[in-house]
C-alpha atoms as a PDB file:
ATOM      1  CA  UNK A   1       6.642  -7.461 -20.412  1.00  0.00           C
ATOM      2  CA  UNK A   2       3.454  -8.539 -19.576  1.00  0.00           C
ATOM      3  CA  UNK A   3       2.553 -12.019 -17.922  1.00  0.00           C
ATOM      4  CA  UNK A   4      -1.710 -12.578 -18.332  1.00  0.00           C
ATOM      5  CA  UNK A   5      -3.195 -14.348 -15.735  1.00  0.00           C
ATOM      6  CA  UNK A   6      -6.597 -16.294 -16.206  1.00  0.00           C
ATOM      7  CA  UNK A   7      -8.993 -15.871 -13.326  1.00  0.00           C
ATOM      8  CA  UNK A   8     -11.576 -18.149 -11.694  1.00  0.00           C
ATOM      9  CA  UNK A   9     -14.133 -17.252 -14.382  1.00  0.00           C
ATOM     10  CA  UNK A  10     -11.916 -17.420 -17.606  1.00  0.00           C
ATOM     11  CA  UNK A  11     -11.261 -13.251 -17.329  1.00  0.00           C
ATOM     12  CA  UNK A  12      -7.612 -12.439 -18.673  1.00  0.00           C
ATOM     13  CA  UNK A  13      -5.910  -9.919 -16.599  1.00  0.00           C
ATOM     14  CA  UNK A  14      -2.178  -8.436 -17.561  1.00  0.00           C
ATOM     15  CA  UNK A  15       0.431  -8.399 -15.375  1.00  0.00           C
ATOM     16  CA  UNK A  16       2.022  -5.174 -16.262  1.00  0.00           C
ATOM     17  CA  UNK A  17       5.360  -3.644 -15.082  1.00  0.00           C
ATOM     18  CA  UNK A  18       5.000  -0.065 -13.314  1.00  0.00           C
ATOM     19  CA  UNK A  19       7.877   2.093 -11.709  1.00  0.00           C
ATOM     20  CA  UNK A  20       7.073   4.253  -8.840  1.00  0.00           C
ATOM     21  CA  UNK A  21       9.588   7.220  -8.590  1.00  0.00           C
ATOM     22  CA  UNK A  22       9.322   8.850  -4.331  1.00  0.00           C
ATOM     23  CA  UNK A  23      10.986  11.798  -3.156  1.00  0.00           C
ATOM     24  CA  UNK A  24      11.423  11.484   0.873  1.00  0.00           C
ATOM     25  CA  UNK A  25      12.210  14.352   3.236  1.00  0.00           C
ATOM     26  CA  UNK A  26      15.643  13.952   3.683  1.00  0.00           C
ATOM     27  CA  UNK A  27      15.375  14.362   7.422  1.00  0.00           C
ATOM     28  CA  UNK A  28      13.324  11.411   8.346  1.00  0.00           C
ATOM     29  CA  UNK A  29      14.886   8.241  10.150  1.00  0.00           C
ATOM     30  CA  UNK A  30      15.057   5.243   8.749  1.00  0.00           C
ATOM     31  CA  UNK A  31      12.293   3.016  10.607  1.00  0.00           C
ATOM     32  CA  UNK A  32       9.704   6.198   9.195  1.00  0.00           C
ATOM     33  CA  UNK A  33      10.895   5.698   5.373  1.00  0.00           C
ATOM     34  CA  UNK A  34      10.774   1.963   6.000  1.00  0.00           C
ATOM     35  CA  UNK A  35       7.173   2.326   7.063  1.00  0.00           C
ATOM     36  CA  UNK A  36       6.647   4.653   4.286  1.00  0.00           C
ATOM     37  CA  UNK A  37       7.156   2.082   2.145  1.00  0.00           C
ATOM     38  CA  UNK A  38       5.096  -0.996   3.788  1.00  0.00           C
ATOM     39  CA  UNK A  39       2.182   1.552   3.342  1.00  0.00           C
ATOM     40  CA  UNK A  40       2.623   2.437  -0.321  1.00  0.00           C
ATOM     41  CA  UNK A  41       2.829  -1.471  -1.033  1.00  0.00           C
ATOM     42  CA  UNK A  42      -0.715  -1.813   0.815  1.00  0.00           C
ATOM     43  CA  UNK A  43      -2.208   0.602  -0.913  1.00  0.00           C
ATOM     44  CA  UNK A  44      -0.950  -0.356  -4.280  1.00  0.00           C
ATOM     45  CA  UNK A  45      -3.489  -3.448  -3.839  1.00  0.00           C
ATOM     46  CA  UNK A  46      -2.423  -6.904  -5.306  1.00  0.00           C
ATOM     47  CA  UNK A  47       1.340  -6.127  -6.221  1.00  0.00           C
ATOM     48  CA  UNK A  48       3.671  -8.529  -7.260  1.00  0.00           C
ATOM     49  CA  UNK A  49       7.293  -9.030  -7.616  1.00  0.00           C
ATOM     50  CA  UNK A  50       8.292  -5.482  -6.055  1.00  0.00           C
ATOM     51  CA  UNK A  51      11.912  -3.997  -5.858  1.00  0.00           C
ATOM     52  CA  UNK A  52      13.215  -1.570  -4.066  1.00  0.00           C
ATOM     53  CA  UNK A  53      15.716   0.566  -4.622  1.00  0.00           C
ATOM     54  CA  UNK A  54      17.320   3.258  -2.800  1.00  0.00           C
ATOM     55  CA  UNK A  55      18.780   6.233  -5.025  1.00  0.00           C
ATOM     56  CA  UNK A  56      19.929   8.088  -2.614  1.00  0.00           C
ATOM     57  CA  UNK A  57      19.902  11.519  -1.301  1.00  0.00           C
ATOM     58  CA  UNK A  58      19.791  14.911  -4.128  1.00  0.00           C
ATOM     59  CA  UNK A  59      19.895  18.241  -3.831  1.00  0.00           C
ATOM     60  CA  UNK A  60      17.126  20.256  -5.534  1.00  0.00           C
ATOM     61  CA  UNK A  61      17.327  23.132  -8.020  1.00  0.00           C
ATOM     62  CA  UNK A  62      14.636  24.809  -6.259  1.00  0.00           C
ATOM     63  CA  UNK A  63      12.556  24.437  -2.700  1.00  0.00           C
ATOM     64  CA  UNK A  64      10.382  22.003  -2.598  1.00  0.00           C
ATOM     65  CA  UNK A  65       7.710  22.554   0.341  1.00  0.00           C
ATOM     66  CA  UNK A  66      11.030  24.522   1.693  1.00  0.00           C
ATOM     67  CA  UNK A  67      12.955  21.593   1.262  1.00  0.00           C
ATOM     68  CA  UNK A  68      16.771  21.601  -0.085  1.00  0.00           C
ATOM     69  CA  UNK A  69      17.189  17.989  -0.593  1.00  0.00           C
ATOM     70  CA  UNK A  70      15.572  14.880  -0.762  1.00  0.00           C
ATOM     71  CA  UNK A  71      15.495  11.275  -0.798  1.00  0.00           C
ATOM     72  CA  UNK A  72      15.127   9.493  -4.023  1.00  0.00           C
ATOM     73  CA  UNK A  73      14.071   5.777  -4.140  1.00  0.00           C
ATOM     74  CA  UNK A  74      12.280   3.607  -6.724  1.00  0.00           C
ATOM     75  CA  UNK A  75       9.640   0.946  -6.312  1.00  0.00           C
ATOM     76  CA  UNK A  76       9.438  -1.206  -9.268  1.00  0.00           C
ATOM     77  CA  UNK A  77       6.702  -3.930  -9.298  1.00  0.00           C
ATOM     78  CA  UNK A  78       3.955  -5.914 -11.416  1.00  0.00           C
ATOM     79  CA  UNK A  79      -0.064  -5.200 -11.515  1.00  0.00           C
ATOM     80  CA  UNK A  80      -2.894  -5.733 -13.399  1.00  0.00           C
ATOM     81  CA  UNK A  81      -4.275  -2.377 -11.951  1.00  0.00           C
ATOM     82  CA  UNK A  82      -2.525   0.140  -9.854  1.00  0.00           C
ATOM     83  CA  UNK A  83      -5.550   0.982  -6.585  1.00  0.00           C
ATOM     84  CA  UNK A  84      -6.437   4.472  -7.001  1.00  0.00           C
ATOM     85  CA  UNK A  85      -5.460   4.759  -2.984  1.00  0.00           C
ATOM     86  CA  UNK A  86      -2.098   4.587  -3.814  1.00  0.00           C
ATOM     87  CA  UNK A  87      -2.198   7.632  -5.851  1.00  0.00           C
ATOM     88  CA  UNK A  88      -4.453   9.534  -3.265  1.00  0.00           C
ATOM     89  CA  UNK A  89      -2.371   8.965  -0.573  1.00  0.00           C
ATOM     90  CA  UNK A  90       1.165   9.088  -1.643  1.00  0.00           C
ATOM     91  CA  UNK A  91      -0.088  12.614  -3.303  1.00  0.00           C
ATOM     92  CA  UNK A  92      -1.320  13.880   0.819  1.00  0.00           C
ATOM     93  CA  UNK A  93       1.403  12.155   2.312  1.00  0.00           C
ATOM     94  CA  UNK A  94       3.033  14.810   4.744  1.00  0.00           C
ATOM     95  CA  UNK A  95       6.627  13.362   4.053  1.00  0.00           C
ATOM     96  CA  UNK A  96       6.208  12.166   0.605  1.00  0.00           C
ATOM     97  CA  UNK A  97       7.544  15.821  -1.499  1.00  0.00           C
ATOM     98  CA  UNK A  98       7.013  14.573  -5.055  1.00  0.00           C
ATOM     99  CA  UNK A  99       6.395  11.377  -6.887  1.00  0.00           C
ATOM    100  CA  UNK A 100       5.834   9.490 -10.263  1.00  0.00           C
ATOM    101  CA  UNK A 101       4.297   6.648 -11.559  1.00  0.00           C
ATOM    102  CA  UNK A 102       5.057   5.223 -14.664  1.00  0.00           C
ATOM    103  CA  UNK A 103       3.576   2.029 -16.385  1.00  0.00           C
ATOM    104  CA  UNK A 104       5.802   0.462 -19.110  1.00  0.00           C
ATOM    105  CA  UNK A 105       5.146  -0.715 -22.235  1.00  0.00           C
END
């Protein structure tokens, strides 16, 4: 669903819906994945309505960066652009093993 916004100069801008898929190391304490979180919010710029959701912890079919399991949680929110730093940096992130972002239709 998207919501368009009109800006201070008549411009339309769509709100649209994205989902943000994270794979955590599942030996990190909570306060770290907390703050793991408050970071990918500031990079994703202007966000709106976020959610989320912890999936809990999986075990892999294979290593991943010689990790057997990980933490699964989903950020859903609303943009009219995702920031490029949020892709940058959740992909260097040392405790961040895999991710996916997904904008919906």
């Amino acid at each position: 669903m998207c919501i368009i916004r009109v800006g201070f100069e008549g411009h339309f801008s769509y709100m649209r819906d994205y989902r943000l898929v994270l794979i955590l190391k599942s030996d990190i304490e909570k306060a770290a994945k907390e703050k793991i979180l408050a970071d990918v919010k500031a990079w994703g710029g202007k966000l709106s309505d976020v959610k989320v959701s912890e999936l809990g912890e999986k075990k892999f079919a294979y290593p991943i960066r010689k990790a057997l399991k990980g933490d699964y949680v989903l950020v859903e929110f609303k943009s009219d652009r995702v920031a490029d730093e949020l892709e940058n940096k959740v992909r260097i992130h040392p405790d961040i093993l895999r991710h996916l972002l997904v904008r919906e239709d």
